[in-house]
PDB file of N, CA and C in Angstrom:
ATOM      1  N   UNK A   1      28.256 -18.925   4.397  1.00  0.00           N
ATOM      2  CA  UNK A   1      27.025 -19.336   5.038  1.00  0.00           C
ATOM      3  C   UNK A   1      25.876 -18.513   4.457  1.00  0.00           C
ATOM      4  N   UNK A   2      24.589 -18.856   3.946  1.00  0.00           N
ATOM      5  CA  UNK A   2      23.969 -18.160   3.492  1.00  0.00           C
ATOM      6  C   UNK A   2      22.651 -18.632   4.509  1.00  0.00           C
ATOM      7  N   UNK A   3      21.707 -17.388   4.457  1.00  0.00           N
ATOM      8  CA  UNK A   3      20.719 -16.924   5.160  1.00  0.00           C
ATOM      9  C   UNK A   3      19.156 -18.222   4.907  1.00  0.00           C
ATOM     10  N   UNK A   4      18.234 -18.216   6.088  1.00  0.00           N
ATOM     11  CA  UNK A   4      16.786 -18.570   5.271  1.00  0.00           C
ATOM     12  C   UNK A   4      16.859 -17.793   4.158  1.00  0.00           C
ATOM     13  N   UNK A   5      16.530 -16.602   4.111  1.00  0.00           N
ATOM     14  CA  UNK A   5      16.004 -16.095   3.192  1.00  0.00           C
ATOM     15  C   UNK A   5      16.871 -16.126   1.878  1.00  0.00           C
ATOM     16  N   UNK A   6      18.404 -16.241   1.899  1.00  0.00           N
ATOM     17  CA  UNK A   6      19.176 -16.548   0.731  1.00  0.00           C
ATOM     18  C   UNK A   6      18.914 -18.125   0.237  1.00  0.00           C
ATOM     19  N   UNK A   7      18.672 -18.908   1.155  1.00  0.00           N
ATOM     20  CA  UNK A   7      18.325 -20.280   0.817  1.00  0.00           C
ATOM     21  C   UNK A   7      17.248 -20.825   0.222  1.00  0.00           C
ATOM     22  N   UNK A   8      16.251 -19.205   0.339  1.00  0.00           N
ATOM     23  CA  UNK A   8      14.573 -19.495  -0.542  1.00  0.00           C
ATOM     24  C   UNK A   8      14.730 -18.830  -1.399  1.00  0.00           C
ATOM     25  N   UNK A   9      15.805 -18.118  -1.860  1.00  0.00           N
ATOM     26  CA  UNK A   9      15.674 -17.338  -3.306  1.00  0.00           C
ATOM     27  C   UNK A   9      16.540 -18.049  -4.082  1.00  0.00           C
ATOM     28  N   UNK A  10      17.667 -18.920  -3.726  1.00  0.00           N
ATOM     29  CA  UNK A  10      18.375 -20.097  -4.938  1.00  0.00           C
ATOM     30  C   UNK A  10      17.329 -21.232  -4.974  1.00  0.00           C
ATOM     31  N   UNK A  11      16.640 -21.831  -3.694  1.00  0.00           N
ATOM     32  CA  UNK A  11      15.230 -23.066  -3.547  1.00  0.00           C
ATOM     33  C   UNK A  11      14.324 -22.514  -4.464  1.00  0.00           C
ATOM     34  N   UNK A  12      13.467 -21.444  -4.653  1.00  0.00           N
ATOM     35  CA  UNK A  12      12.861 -20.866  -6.139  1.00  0.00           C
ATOM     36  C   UNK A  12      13.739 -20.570  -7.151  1.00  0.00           C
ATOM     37  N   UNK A  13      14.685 -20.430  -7.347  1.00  0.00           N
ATOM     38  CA  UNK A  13      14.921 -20.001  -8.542  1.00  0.00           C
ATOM     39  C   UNK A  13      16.087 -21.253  -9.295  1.00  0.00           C
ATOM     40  N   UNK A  14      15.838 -22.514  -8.294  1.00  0.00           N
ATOM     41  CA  UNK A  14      16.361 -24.082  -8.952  1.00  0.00           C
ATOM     42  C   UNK A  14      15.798 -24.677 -10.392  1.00  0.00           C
ATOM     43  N   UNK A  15      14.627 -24.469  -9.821  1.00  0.00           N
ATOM     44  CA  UNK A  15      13.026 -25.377 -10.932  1.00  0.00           C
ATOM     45  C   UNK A  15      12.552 -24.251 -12.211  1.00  0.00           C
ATOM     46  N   UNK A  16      13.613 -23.128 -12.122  1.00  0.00           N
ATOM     47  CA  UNK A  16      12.635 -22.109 -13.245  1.00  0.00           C
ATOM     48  C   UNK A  16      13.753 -22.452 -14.461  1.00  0.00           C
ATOM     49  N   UNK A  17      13.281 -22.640 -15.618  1.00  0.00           N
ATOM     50  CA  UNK A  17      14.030 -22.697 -16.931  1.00  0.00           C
ATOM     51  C   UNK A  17      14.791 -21.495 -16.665  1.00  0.00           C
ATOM     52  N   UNK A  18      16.164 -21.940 -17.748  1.00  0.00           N
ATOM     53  CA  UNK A  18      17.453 -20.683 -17.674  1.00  0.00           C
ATOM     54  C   UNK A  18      16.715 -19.451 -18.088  1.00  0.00           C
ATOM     55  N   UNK A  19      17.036 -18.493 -17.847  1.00  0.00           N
ATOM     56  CA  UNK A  19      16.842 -16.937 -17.993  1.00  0.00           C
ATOM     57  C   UNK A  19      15.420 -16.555 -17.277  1.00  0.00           C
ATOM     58  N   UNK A  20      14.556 -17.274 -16.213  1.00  0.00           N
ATOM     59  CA  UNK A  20      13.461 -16.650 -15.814  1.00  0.00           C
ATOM     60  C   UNK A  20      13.732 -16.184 -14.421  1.00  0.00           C
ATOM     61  N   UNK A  21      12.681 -15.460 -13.803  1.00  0.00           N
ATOM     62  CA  UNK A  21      13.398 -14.601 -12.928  1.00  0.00           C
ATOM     63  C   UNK A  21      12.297 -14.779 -11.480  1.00  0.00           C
ATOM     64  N   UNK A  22      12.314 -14.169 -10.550  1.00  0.00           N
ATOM     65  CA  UNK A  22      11.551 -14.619  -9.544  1.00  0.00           C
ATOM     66  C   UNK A  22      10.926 -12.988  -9.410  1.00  0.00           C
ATOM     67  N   UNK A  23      10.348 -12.800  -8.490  1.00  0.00           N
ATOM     68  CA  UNK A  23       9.372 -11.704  -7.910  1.00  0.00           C
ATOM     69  C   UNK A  23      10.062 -11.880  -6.022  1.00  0.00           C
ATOM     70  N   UNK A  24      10.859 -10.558  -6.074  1.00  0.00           N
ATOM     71  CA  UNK A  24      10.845 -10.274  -4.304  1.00  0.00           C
ATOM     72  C   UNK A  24      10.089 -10.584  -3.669  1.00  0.00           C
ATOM     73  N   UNK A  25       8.841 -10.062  -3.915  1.00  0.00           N
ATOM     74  CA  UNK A  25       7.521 -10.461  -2.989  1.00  0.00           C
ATOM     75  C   UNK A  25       7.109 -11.839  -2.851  1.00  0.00           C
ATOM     76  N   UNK A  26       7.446 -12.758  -4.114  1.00  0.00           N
ATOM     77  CA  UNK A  26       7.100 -14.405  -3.624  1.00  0.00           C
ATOM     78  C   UNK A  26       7.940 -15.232  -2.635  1.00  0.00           C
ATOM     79  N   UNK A  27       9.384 -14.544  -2.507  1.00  0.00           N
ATOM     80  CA  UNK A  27       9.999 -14.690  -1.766  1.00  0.00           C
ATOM     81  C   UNK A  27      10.160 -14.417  -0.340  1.00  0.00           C
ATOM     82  N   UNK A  28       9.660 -13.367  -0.155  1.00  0.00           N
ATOM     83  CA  UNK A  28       9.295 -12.954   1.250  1.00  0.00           C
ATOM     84  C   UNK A  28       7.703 -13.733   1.746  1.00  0.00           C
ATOM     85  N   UNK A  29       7.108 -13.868   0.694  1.00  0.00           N
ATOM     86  CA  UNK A  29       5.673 -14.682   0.814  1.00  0.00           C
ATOM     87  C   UNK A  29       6.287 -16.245   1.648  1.00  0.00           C
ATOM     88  N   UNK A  30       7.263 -16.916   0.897  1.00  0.00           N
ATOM     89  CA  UNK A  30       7.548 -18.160   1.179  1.00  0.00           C
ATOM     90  C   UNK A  30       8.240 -17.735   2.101  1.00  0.00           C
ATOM     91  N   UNK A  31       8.857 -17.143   2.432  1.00  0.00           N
ATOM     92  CA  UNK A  31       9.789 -16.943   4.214  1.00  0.00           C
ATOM     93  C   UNK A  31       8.709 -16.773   5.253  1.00  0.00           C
ATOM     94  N   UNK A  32       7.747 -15.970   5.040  1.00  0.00           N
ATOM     95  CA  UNK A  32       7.136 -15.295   5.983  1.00  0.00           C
ATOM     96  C   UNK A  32       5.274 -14.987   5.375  1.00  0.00           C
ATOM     97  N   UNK A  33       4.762 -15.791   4.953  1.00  0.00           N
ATOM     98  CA  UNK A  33       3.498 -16.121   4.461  1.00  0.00           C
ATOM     99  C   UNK A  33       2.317 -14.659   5.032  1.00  0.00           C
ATOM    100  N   UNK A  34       2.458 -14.820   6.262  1.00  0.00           N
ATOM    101  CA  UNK A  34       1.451 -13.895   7.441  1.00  0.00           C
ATOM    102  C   UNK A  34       1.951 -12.350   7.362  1.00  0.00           C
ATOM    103  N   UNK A  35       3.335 -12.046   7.396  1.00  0.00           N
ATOM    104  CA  UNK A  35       4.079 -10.763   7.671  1.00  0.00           C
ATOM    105  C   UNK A  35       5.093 -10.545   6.462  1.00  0.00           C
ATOM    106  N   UNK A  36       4.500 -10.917   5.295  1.00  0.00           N
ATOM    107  CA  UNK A  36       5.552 -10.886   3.835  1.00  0.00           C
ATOM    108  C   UNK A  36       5.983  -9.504   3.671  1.00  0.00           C
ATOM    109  N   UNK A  37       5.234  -8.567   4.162  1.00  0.00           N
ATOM    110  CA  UNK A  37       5.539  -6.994   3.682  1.00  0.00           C
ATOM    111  C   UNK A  37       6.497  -6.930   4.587  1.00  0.00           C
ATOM    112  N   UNK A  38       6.874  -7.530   5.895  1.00  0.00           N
ATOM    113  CA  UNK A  38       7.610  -6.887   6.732  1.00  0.00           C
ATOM    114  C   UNK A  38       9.026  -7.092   6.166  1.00  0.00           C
ATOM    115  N   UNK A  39       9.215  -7.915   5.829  1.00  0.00           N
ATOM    116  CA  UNK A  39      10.694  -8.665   5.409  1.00  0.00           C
ATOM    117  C   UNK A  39      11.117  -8.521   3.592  1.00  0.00           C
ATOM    118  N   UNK A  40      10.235  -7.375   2.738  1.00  0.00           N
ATOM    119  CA  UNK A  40      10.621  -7.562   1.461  1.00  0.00           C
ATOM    120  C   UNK A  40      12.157  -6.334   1.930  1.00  0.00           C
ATOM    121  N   UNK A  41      12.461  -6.172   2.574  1.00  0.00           N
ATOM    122  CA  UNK A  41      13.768  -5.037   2.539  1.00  0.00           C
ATOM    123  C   UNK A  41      14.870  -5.911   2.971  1.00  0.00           C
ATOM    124  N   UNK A  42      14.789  -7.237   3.774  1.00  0.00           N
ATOM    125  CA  UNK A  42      15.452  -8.308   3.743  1.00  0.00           C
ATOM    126  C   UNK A  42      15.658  -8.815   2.928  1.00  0.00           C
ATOM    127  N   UNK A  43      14.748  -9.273   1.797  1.00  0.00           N
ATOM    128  CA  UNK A  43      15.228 -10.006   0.645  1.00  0.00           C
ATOM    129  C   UNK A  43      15.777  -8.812   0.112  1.00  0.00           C
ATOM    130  N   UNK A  44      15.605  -7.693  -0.054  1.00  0.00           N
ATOM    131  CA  UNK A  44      16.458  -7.055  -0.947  1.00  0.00           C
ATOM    132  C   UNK A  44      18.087  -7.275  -1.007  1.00  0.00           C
ATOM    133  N   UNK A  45      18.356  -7.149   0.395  1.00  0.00           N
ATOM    134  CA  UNK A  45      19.559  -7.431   1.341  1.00  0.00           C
ATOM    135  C   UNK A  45      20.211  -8.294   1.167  1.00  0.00           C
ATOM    136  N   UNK A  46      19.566  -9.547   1.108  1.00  0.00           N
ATOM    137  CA  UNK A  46      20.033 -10.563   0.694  1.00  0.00           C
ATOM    138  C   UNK A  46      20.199 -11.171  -0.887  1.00  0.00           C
ATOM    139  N   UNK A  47      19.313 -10.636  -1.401  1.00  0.00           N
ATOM    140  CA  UNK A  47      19.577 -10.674  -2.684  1.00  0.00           C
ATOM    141  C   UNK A  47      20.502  -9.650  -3.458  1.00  0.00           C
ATOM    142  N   UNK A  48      21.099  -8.797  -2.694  1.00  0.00           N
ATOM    143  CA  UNK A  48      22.508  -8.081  -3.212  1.00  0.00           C
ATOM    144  C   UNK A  48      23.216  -8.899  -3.065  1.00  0.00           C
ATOM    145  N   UNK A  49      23.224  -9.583  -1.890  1.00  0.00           N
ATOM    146  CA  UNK A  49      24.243  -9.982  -1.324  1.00  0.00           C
ATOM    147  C   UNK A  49      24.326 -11.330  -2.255  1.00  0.00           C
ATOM    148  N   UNK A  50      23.726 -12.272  -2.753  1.00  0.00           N
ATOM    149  CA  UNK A  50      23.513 -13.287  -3.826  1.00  0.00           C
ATOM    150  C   UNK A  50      24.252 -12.849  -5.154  1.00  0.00           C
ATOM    151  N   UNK A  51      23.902 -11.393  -4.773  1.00  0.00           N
ATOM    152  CA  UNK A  51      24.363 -11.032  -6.425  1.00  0.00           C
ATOM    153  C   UNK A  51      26.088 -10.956  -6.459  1.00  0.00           C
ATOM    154  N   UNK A  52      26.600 -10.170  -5.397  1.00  0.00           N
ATOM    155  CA  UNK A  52      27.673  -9.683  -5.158  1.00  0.00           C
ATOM    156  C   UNK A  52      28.613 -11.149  -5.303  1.00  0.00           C
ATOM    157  N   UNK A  53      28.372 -11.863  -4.578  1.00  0.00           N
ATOM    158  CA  UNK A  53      28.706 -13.664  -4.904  1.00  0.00           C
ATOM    159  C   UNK A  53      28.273 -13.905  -6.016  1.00  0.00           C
ATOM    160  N   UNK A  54      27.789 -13.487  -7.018  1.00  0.00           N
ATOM    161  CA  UNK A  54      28.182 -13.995  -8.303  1.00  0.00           C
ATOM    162  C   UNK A  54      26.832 -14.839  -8.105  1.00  0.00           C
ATOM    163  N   UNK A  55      26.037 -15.564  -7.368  1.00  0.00           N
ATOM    164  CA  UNK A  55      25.395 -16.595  -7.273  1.00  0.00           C
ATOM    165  C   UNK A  55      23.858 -15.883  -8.435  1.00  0.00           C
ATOM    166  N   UNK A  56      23.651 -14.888  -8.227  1.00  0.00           N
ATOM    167  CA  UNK A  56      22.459 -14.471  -8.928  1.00  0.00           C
ATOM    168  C   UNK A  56      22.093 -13.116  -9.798  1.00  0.00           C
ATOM    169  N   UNK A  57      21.432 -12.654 -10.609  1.00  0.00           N
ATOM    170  CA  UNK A  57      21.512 -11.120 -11.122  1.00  0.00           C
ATOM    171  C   UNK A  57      20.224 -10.205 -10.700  1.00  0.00           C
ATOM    172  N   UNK A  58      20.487  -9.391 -10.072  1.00  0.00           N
ATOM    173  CA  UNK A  58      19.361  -8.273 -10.145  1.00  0.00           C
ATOM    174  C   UNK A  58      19.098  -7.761 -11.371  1.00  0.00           C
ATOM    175  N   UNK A  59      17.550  -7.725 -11.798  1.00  0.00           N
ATOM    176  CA  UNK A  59      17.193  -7.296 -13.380  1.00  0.00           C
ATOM    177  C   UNK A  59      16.210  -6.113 -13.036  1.00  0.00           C
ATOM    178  N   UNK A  60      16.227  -5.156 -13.877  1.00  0.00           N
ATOM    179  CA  UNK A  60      15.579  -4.265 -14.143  1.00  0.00           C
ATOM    180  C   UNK A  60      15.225  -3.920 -15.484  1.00  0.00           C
ATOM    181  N   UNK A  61      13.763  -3.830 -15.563  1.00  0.00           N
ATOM    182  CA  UNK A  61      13.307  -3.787 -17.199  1.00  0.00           C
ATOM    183  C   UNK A  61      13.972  -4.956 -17.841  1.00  0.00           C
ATOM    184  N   UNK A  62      14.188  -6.382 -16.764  1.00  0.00           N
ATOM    185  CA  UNK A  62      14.943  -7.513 -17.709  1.00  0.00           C
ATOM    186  C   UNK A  62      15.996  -7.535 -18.188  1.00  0.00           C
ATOM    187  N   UNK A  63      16.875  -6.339 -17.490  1.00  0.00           N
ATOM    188  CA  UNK A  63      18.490  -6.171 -17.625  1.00  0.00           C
ATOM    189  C   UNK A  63      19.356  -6.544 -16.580  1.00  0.00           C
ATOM    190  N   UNK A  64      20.480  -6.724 -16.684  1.00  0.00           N
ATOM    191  CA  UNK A  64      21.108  -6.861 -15.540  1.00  0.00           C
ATOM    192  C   UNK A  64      21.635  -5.474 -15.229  1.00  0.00           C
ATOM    193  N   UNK A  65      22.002  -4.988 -13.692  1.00  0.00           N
ATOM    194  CA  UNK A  65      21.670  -3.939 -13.266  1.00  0.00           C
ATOM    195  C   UNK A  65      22.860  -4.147 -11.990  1.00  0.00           C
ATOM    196  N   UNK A  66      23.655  -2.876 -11.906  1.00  0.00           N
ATOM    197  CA  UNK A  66      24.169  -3.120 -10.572  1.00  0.00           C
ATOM    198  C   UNK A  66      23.718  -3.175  -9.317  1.00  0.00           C
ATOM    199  N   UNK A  67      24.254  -4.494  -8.950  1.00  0.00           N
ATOM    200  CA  UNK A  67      23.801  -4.278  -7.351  1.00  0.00           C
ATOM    201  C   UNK A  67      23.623  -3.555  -6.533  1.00  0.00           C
ATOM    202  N   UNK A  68      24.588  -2.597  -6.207  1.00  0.00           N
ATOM    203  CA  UNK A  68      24.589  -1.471  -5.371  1.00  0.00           C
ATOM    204  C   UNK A  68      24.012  -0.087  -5.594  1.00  0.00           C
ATOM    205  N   UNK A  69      24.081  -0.116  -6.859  1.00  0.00           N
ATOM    206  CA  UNK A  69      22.999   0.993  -7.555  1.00  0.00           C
ATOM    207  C   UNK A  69      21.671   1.261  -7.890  1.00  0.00           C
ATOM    208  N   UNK A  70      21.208  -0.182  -7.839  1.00  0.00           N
ATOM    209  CA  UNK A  70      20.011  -0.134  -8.510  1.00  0.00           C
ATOM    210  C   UNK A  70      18.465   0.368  -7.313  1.00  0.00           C
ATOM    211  N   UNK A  71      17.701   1.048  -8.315  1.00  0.00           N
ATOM    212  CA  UNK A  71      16.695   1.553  -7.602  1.00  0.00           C
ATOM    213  C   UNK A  71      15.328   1.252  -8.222  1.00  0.00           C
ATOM    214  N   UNK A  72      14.304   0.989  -7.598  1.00  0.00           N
ATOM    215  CA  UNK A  72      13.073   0.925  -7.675  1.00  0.00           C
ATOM    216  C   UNK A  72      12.407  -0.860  -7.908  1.00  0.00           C
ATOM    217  N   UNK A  73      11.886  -1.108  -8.842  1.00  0.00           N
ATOM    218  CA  UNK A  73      11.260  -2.360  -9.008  1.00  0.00           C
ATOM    219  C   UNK A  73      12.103  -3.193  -9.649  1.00  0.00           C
ATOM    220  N   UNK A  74      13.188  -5.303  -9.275  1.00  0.00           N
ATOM    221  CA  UNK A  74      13.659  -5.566  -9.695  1.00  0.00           C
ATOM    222  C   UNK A  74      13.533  -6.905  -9.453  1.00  0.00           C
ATOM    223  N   UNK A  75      13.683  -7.691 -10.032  1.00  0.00           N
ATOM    224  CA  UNK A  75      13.551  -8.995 -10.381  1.00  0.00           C
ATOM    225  C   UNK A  75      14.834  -9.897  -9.997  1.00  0.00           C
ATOM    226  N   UNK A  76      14.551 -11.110  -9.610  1.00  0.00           N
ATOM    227  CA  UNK A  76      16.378 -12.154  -9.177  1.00  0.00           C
ATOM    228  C   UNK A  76      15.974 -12.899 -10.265  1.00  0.00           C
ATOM    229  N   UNK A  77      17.098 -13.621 -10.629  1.00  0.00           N
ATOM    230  CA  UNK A  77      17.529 -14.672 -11.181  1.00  0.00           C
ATOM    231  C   UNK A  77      18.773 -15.304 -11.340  1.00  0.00           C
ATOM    232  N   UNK A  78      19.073 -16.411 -12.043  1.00  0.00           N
ATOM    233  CA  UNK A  78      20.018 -17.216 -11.655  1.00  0.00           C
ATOM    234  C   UNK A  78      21.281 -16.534 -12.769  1.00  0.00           C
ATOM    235  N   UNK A  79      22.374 -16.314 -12.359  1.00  0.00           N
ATOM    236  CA  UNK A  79      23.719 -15.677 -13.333  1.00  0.00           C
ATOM    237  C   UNK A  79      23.470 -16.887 -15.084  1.00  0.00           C
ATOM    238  N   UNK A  80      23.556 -16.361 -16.279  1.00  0.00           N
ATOM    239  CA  UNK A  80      23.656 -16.431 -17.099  1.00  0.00           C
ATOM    240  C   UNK A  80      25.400 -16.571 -17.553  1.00  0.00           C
ATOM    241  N   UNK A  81      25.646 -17.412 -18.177  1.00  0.00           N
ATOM    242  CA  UNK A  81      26.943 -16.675 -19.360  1.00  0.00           C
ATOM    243  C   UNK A  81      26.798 -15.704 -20.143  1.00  0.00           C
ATOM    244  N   UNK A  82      27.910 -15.096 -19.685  1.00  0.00           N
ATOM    245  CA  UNK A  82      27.994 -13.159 -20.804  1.00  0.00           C
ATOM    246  C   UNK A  82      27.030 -12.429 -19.703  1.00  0.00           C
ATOM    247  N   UNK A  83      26.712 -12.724 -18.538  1.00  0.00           N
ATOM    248  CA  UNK A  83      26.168 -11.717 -18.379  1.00  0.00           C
ATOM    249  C   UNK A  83      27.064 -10.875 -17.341  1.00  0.00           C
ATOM    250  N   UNK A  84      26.841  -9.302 -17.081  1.00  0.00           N
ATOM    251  CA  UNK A  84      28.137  -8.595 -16.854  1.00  0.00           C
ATOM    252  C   UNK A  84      28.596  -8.776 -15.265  1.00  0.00           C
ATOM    253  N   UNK A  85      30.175  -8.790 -14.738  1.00  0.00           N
ATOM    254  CA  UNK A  85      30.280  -9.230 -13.414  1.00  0.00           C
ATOM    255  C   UNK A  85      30.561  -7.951 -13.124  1.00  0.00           C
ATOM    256  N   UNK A  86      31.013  -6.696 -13.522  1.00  0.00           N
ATOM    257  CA  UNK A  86      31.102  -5.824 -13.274  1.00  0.00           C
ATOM    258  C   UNK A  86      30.053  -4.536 -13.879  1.00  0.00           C
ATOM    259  N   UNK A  87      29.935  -3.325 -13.488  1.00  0.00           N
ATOM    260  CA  UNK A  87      29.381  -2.445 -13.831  1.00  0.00           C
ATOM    261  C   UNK A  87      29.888  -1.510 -13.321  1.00  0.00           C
ATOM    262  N   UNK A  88      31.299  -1.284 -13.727  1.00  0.00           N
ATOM    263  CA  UNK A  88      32.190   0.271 -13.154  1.00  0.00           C
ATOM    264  C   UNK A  88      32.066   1.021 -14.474  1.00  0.00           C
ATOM    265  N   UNK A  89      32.139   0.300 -15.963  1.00  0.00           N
ATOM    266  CA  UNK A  89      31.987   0.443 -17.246  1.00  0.00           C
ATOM    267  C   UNK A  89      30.334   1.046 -17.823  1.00  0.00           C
ATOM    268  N   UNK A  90      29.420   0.526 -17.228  1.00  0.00           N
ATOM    269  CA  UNK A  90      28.059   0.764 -17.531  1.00  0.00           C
ATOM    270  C   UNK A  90      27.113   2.192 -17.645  1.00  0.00           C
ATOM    271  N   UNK A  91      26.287   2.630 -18.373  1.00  0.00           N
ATOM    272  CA  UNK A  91      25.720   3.852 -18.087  1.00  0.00           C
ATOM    273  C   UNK A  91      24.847   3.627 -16.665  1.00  0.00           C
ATOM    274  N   UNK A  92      24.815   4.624 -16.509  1.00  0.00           N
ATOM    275  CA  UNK A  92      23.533   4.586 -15.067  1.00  0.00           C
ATOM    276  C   UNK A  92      22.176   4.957 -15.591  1.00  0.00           C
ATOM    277  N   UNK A  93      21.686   4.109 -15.253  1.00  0.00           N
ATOM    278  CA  UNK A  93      20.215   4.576 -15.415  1.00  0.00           C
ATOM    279  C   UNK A  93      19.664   5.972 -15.592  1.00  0.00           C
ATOM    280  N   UNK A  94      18.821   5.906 -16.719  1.00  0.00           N
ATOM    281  CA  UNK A  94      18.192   7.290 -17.824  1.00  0.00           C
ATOM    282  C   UNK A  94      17.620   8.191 -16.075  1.00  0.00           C
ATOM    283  N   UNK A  95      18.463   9.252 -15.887  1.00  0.00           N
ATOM    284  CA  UNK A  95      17.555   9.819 -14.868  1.00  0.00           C
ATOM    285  C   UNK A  95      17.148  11.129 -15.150  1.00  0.00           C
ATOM    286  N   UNK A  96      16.448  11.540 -16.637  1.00  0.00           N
ATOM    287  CA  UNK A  96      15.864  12.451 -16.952  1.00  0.00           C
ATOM    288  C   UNK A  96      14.925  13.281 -16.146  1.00  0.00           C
ATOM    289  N   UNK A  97      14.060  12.579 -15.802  1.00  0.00           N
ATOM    290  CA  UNK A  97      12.761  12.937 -14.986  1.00  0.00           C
ATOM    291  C   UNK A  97      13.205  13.562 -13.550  1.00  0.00           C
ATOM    292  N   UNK A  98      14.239  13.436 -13.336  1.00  0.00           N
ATOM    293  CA  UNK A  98      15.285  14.289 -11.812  1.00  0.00           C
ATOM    294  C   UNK A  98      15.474  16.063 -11.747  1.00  0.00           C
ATOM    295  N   UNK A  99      15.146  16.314 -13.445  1.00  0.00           N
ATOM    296  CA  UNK A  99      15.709  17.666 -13.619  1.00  0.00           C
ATOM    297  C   UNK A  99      14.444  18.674 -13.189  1.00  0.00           C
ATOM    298  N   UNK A 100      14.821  19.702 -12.738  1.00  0.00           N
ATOM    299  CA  UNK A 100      14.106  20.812 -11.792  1.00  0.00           C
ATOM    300  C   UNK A 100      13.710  22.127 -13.352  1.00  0.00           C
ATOM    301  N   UNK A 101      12.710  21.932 -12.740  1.00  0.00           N
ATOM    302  CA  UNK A 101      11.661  23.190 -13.940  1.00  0.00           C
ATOM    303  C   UNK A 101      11.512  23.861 -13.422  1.00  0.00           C
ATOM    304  N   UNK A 102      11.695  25.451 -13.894  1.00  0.00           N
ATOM    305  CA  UNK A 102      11.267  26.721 -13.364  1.00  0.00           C
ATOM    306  C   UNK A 102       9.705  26.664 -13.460  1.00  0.00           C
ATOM    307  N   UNK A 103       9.237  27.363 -12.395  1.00  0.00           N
ATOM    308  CA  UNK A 103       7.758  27.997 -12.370  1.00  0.00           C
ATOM    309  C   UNK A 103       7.317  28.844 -13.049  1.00  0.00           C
TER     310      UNK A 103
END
């Protein structure tokens, strides 16, 4: 059974040519037009959950990106061929900028 909000992120992302991707925020716009900020942590939610079903990919910098890992700004779109179902194999994201400098 999938959600409104899982049902407006496959309903946008029907009509877009293969490999283009949607914006969280247009999605929460079309759920919730008046209160879109309130509900972008819902689509996040649900768009793991799209992903985890195979139905869609979370992209970052236009990559595919694990679901459960991924952090900061990311894009949906519709699963590709070749693109990866797992990421137990994958590097994790460059987290250089984490490391602590003496004073």
């Amino acid at each position: 059974m999938t959600s409104p909000i899982q049902d407006t992120i496959l309903s946008l992302l029907a009509p877009l040519a293969e490999g283009k991707s949607i914006d969280p925020m247009n999605v929460a716009k079309a759920v919730q037009p008046e209160r879109w900020q309130q509900i972008l942590g819902h689509v996040r939610t649900n768009a793991i959950e799209l992903a985890r079903e195979g139905k869609v990919v979370i992209l970052r910098h236009n990559k595919p990106v694990n679901p459960e890992k991924f952090r900061g700004v990311y894009r949906i779109r519709t699963r590709l061929e070749g693109d990866p179902t797992s990421f137990e194999d994958t590097v994790v994201e460059d987290e250089a900028g984490d490391d602590a400098t003496e004073a």
